[in-house]
N, C-alpha and C. Protein backbone atom coordinates (compact mmCIF):
# COMPACT_ATOMS: atom_id res chain seq x y z
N UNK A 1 83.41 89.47 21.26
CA UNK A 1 82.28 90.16 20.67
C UNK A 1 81.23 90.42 21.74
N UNK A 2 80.85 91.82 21.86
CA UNK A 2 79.55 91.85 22.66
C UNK A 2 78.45 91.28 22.02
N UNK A 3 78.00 90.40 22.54
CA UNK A 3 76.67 89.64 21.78
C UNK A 3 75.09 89.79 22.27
N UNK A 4 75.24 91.05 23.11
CA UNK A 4 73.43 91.69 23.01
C UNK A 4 72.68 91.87 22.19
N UNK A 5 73.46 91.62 20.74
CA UNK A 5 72.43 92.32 19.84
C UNK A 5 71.99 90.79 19.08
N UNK A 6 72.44 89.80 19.52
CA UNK A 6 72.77 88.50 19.18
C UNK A 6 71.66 87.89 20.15
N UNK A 7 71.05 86.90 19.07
CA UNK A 7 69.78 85.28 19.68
C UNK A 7 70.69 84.51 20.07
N UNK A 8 69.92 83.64 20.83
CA UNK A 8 70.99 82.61 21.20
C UNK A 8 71.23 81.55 19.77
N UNK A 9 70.37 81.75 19.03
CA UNK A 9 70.42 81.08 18.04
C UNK A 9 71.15 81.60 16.53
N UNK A 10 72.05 82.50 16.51
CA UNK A 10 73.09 83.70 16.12
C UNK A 10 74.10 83.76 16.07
N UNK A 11 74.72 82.82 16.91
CA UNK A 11 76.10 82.64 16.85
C UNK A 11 77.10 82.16 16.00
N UNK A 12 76.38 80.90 15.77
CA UNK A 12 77.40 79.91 14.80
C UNK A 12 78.10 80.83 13.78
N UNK A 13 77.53 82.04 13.28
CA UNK A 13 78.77 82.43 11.85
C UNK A 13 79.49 82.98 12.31
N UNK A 14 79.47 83.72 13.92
CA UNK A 14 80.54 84.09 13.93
C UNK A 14 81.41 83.43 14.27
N UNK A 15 80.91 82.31 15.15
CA UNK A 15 81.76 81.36 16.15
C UNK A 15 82.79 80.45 14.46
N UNK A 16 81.92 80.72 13.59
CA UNK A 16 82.70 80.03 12.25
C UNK A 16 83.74 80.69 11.35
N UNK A 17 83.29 82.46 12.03
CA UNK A 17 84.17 83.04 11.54
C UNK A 17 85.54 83.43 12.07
N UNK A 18 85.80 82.57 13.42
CA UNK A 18 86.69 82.58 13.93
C UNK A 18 87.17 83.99 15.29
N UNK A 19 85.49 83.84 15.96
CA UNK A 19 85.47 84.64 17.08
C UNK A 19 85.06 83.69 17.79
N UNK A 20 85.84 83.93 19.14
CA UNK A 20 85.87 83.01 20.06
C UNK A 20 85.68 83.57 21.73
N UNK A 21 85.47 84.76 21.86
CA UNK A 21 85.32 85.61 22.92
C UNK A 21 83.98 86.05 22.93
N UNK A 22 82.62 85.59 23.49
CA UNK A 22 82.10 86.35 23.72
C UNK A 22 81.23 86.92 25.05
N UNK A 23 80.43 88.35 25.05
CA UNK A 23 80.85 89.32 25.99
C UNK A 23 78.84 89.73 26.57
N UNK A 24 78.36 89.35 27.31
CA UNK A 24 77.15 89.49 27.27
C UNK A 24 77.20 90.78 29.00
N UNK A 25 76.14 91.81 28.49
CA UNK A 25 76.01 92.88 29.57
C UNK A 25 74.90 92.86 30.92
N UNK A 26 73.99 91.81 30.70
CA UNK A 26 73.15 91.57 31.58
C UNK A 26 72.86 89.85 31.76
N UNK A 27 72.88 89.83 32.87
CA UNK A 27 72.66 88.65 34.13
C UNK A 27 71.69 87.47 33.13
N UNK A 28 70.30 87.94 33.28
CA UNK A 28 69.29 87.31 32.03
C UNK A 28 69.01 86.44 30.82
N UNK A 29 70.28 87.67 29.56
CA UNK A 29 70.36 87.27 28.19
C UNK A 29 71.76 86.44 28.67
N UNK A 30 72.57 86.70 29.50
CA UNK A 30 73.79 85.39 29.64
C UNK A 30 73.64 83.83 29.71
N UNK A 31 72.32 84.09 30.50
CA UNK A 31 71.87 82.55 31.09
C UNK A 31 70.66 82.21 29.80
N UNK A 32 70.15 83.06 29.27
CA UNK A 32 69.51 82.24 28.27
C UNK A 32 70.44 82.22 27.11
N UNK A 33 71.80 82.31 26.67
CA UNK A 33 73.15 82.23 25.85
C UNK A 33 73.43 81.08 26.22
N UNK A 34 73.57 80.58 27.69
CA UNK A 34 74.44 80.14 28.14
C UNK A 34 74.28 78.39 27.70
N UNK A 35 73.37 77.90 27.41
CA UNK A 35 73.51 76.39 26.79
C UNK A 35 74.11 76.58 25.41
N UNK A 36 73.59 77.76 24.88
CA UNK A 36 74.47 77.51 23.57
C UNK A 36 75.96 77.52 23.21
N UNK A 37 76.72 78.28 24.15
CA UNK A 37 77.90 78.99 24.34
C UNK A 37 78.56 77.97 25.03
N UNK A 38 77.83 77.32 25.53
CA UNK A 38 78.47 75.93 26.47
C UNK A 38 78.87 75.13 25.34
N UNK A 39 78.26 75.07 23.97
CA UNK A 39 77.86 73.63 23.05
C UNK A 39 79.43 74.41 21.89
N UNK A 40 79.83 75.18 22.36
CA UNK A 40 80.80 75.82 21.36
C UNK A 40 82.06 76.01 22.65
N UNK A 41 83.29 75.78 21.89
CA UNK A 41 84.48 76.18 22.82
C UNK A 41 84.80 77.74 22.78
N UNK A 42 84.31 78.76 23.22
CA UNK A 42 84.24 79.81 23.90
C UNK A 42 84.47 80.63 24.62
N UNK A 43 84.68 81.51 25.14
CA UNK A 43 85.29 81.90 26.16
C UNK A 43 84.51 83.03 26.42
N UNK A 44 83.63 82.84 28.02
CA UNK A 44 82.27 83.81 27.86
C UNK A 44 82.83 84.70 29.23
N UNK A 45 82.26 85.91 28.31
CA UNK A 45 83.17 86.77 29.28
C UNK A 45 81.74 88.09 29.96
N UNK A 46 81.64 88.61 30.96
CA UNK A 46 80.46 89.44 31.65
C UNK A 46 81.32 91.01 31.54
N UNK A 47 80.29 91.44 30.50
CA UNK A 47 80.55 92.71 30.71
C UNK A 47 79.70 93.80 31.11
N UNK A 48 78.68 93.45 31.67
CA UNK A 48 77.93 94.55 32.64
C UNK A 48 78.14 94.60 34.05
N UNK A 49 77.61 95.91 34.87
CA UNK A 49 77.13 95.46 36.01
C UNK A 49 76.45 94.07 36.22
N UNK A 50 77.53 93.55 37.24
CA UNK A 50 76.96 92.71 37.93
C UNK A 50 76.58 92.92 39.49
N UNK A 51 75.26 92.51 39.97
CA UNK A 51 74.80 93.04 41.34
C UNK A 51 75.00 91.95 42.14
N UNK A 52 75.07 92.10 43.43
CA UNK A 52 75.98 91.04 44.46
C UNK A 52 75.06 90.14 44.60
N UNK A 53 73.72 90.60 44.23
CA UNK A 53 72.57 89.33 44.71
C UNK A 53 71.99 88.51 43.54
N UNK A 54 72.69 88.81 42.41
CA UNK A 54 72.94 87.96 41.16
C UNK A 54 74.32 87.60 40.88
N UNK A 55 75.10 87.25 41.71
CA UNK A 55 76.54 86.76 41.35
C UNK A 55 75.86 85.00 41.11
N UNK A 56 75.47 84.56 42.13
CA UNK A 56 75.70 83.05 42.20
C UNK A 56 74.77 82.51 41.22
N UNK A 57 74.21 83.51 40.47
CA UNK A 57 73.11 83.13 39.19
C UNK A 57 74.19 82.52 37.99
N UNK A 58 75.30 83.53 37.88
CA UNK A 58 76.40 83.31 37.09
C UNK A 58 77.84 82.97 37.16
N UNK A 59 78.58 83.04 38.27
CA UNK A 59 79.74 83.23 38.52
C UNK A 59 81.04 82.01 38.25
N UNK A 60 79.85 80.81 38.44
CA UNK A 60 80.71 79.56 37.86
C UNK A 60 80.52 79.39 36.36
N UNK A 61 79.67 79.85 35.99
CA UNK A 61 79.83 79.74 34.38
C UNK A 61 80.23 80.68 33.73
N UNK A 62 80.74 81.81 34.09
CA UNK A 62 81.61 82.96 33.02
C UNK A 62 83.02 82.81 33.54
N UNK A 63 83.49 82.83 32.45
CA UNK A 63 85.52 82.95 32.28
C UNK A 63 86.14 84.50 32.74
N UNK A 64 86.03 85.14 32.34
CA UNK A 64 86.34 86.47 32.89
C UNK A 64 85.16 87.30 32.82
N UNK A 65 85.42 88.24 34.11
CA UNK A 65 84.47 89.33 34.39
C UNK A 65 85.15 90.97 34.33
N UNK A 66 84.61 91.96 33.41
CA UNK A 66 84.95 93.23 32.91
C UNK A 66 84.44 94.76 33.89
N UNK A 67 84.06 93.45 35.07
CA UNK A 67 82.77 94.94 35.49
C UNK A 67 83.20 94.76 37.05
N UNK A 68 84.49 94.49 37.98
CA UNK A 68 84.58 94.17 39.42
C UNK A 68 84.92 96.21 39.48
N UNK A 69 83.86 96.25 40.33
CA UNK A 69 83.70 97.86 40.77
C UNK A 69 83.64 98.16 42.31
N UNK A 70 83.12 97.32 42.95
CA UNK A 70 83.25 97.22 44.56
C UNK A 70 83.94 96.19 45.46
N UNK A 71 84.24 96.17 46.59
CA UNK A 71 84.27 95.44 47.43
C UNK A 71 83.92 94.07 47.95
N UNK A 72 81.97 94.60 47.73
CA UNK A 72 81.31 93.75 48.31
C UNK A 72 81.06 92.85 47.03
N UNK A 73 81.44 93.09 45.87
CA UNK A 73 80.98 92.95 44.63
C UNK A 73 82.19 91.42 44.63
N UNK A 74 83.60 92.28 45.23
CA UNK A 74 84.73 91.27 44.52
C UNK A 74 84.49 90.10 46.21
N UNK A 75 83.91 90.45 47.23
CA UNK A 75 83.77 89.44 48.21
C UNK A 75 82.65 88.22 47.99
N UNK A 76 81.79 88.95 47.44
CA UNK A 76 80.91 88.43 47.17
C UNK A 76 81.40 86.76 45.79
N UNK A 77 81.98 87.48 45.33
CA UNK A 77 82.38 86.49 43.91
C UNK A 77 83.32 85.93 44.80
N UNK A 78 84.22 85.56 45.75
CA UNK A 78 85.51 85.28 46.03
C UNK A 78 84.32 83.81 47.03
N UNK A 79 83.70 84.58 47.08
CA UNK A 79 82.69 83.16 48.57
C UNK A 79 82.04 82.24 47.53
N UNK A 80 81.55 82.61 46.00
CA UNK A 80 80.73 81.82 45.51
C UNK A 80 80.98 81.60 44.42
N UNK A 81 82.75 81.90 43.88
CA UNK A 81 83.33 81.12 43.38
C UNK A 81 83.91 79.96 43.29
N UNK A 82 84.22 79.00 42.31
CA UNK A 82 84.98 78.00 42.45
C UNK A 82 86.45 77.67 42.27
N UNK A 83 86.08 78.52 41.44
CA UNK A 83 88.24 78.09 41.18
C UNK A 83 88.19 79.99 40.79
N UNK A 84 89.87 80.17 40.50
CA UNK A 84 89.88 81.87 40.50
C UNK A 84 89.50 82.68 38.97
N UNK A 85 88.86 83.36 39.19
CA UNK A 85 87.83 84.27 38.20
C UNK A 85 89.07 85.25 37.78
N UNK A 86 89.33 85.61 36.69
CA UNK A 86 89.90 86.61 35.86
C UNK A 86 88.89 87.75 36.14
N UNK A 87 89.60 89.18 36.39
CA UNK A 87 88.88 90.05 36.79
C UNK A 87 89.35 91.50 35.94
N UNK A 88 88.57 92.11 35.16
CA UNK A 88 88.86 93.70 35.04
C UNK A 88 88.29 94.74 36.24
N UNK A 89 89.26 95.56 36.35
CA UNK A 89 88.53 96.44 37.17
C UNK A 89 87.85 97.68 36.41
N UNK A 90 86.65 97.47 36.81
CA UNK A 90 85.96 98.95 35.90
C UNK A 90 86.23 100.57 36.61
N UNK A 91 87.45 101.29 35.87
CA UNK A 91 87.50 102.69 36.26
C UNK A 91 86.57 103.96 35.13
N UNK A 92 86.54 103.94 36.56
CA UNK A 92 85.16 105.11 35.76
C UNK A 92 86.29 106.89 35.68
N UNK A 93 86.34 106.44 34.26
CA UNK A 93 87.82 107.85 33.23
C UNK A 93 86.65 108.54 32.99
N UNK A 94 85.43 108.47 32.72
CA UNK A 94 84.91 109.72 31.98
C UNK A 94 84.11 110.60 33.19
N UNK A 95 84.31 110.39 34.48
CA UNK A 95 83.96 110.90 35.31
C UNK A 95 82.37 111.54 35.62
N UNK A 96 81.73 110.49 34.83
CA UNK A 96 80.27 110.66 35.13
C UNK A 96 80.01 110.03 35.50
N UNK A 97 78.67 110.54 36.85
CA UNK A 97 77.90 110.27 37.73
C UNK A 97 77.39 109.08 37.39
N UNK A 98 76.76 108.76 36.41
CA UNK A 98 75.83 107.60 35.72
C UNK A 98 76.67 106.35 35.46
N UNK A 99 78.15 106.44 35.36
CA UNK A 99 78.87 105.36 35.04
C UNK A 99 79.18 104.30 36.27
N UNK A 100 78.96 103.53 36.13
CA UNK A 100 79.92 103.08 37.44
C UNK A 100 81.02 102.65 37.40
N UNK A 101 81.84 102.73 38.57
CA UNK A 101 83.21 101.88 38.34
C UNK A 101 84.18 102.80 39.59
N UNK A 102 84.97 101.87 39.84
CA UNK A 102 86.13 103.06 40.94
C UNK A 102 87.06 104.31 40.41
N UNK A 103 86.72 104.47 41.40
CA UNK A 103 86.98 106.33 40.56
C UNK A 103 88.86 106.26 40.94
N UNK A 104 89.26 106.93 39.61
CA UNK A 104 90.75 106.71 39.62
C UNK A 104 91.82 107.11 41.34
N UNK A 105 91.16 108.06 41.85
CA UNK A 105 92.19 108.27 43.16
C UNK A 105 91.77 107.26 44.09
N UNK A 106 91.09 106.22 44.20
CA UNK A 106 90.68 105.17 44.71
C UNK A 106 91.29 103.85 44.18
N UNK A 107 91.59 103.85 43.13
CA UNK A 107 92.22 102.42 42.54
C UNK A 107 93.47 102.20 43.46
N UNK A 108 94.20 102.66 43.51
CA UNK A 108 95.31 101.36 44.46
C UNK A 108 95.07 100.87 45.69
N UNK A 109 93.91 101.53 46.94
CA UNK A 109 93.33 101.29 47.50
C UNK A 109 92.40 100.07 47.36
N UNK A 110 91.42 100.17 45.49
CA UNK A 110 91.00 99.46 45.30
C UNK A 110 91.82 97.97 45.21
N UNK A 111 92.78 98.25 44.40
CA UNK A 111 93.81 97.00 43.98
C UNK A 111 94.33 96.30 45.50
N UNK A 112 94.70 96.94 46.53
CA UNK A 112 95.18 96.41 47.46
C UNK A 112 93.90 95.44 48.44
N UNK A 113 92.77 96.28 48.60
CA UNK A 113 91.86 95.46 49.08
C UNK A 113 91.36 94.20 48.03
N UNK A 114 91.44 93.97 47.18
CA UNK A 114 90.81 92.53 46.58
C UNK A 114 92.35 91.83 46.47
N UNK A 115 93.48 92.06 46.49
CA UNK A 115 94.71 91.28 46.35
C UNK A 115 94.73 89.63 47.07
N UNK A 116 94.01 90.25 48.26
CA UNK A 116 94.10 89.24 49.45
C UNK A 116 93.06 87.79 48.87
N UNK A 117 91.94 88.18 48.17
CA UNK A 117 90.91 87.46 47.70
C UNK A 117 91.18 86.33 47.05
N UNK A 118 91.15 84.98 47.22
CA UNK A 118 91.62 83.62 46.41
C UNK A 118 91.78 83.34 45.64
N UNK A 119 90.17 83.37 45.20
CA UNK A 119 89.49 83.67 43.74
C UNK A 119 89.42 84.50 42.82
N UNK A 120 89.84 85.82 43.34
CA UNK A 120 89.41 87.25 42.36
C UNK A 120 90.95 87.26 42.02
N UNK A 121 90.77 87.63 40.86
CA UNK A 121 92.65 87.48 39.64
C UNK A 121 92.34 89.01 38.91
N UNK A 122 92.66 89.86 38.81
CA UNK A 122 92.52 90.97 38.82
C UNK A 122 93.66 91.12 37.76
N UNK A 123 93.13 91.14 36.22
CA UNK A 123 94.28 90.65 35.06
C UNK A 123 93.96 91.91 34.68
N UNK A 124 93.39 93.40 34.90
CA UNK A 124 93.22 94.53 34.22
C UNK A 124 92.47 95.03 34.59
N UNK A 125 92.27 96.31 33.59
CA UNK A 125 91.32 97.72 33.77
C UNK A 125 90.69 97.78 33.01
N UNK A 126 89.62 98.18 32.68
CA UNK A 126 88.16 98.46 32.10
C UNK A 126 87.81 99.61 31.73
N UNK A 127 87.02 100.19 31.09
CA UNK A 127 86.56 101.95 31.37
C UNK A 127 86.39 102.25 29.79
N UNK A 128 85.06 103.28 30.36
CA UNK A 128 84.38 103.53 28.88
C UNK A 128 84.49 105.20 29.03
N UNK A 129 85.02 105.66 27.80
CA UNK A 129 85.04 106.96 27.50
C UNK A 129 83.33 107.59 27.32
N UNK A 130 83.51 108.57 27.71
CA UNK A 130 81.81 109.80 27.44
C UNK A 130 81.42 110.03 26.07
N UNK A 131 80.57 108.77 25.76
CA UNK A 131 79.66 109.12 24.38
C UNK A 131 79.64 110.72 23.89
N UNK A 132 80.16 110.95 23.22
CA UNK A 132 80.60 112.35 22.69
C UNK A 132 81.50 112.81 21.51
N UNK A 133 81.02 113.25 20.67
CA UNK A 133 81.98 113.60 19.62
C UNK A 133 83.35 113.96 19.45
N UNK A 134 84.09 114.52 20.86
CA UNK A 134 84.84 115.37 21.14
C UNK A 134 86.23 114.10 21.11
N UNK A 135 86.84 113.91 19.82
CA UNK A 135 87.28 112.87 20.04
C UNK A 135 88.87 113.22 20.30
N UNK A 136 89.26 113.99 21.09
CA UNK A 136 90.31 114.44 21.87
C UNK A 136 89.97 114.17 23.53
N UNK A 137 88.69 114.32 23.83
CA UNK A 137 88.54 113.97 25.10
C UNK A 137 88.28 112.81 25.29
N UNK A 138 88.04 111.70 24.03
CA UNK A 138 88.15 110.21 24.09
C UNK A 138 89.23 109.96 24.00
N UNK A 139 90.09 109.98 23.58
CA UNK A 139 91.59 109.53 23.32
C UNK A 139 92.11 109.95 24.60
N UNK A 140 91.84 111.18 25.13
CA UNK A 140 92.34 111.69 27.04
C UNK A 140 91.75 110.62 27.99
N UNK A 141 90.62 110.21 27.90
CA UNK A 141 90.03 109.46 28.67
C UNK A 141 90.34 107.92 28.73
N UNK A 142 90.82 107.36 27.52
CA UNK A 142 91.38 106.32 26.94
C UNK A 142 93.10 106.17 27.42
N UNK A 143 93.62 107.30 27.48
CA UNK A 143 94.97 107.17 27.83
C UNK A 143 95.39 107.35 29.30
N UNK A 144 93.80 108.03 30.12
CA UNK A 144 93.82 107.59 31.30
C UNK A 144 94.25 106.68 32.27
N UNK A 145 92.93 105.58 31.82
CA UNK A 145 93.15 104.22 31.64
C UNK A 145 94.42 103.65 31.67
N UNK A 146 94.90 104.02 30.54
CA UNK A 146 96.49 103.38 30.20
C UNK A 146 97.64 103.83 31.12
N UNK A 147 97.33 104.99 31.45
CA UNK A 147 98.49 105.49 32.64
C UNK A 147 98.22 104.69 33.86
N UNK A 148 97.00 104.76 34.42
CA UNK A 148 96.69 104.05 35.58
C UNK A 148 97.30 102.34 35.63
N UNK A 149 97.16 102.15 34.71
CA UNK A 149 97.54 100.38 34.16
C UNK A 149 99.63 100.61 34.70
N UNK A 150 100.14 101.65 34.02
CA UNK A 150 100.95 101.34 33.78
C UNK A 150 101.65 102.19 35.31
N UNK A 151 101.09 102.79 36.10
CA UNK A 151 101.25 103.65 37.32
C UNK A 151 101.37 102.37 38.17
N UNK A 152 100.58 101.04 38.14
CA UNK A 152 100.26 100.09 39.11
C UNK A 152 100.86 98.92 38.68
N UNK A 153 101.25 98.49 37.32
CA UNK A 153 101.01 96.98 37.16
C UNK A 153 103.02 96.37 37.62
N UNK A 154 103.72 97.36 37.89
CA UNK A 154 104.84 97.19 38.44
C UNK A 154 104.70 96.17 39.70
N UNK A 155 103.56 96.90 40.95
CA UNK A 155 103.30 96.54 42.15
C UNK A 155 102.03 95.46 41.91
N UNK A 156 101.36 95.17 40.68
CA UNK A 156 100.19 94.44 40.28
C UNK A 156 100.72 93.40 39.72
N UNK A 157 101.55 92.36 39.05
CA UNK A 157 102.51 92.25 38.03
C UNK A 157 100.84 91.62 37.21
N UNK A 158 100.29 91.08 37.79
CA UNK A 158 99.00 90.65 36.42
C UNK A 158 98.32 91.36 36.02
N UNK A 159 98.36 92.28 36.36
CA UNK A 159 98.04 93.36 35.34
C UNK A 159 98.53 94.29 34.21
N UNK A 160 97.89 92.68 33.46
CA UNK A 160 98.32 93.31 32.17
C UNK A 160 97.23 93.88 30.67
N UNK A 161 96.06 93.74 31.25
CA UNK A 161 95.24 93.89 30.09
C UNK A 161 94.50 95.17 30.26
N UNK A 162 94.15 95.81 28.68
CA UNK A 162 92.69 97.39 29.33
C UNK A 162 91.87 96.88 28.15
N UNK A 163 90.29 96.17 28.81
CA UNK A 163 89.47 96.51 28.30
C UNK A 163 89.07 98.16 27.76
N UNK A 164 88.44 98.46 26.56
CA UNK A 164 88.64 99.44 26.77
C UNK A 164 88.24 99.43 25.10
N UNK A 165 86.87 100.35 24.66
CA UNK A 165 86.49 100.50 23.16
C UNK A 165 85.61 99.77 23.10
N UNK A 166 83.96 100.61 22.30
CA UNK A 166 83.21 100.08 21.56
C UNK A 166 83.07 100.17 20.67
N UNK A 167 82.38 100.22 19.69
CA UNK A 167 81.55 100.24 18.31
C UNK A 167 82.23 101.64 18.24
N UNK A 168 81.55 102.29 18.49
CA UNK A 168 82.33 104.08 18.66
C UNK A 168 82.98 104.34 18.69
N UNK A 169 83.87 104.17 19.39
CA UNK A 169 85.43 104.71 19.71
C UNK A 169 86.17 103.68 19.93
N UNK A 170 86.25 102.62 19.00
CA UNK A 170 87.38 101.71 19.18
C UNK A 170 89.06 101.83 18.64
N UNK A 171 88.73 103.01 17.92
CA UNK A 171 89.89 103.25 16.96
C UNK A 171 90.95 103.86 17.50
N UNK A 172 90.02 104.55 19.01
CA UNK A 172 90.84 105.91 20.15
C UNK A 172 91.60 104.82 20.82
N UNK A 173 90.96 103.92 21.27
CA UNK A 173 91.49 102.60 22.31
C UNK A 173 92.37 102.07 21.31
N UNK A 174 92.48 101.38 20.61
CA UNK A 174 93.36 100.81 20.24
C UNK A 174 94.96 101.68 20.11
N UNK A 175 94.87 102.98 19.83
CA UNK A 175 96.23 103.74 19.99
C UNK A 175 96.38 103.68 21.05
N UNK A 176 95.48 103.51 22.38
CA UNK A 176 96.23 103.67 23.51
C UNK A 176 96.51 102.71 24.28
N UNK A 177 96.32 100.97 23.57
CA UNK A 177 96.60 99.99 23.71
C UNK A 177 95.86 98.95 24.40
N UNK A 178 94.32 98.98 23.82
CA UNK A 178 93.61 98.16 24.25
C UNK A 178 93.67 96.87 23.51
N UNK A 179 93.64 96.02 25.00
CA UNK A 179 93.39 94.73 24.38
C UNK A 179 92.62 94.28 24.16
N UNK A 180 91.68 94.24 24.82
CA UNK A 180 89.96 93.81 24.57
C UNK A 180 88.77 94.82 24.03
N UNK A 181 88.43 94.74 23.01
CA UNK A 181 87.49 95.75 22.39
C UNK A 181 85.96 94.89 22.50
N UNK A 182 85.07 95.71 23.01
CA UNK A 182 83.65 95.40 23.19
C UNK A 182 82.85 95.78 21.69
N UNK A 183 83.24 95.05 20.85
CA UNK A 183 82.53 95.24 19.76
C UNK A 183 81.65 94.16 19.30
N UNK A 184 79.79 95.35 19.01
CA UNK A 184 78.91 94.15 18.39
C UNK A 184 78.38 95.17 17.31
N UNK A 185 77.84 96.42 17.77
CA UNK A 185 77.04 96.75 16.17
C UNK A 185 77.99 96.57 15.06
N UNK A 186 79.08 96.88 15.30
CA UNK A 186 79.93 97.21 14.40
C UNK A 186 80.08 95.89 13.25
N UNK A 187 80.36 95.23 14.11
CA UNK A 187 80.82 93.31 14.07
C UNK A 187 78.84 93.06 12.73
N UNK A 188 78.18 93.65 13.34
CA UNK A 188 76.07 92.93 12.70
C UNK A 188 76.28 94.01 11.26
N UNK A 189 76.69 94.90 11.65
CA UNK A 189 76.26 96.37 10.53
C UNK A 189 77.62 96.08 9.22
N UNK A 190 78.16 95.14 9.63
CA UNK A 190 79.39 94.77 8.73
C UNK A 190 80.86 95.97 8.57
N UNK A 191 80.81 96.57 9.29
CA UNK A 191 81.83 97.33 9.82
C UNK A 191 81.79 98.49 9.40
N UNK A 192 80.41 99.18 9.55
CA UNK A 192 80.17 100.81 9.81
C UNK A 192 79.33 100.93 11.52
N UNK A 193 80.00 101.60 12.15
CA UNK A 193 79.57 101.80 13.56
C UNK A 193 78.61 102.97 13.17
């Protein structure tokens, strides 16, 4: 569950309702989560940008990370980690400027430079389709993703997972075989996005 829209004091019904994943987008609201999320068996996972000069704020206390987009990003986590970090790589499918993430003719390049890394476990791909009605160019952008996964994970073998779907368009991702869905309004509003 993305839990931005979530107090730290918010959790328990879902954690009672038998969600056990959750997904916080900024550095900040993680660490003020983070005693509570500790006090529950959990599995806390970073799904925003993370910036290289806020890794060691968080890096021993999140389970997997959804957002490894650079270099210096996955070196950075590999020096000030402790044991090896589960990693998505964020590809940026909808090909806007504003998104970040490695741009698809760069990924095996990308994949080969963090391979070497101790710590960095590189279990999948990431990537958010273009807020837009056009829900043929979400499902294109979504199956992107899925080709790229399945173009690499021969020569990757742990790569096996695509983040991939929010509140919005989770319904496109799931046909194209996402495993991890970033869902919170959806999850608060009782299941109208």
């Amino acid at each position: 569950m993305a839990s931005k829209y979530l107090g730290a004091n918010d959790f328990t019904p879902f954690i009672e309702a038998g969600i056990t994943k959750f997904g916080e987008s900024r550095v900040e609201a993680f660490l003020e989560k983070l005693d509570v999320l500790n006090q529950h068996n959990v599995e806390k996972h970073f799904l925003g940008t993370l910036q290289t000069k806020k890794v060691k704020k968080v890096i021993n206390d999140i389970d997997v990370l959804h957002s490894l987009d650079r270099i210096k990003l996955a070196k950075e986590i590999n020096k000030r980690r402790n044991t090896v970090l589960p990693c998505f790589i964020q590809v940026n499918i909808s090909n806007e400027p504003q998104k970040h993430g490695v741009e698809p003719r760069d990924l095996q390049a990308f994949l080969q430079s963090v391979s070497h890394l101790e710590n960095v476990k590189v279990i999948g791909l990431m990537g958010m389709a273009e807020l837009t009605k056009d829900k043929n160019l979400i499902q294109t952008q979504f199956n992107h993703l899925k080709t790229l996964k399945t173009t690499y994970e021969s020569s990757y073998p742990d790569l096996k997972y695509l983040s991939m779907g929010m509140s919005n368009d989770y319904e496109f991702a799931l046909k194209e075989g996402a495993t991890h869905l970033r869902l919170g309004r959806i999850l608060l509003d009782g299941g109208t996005a």
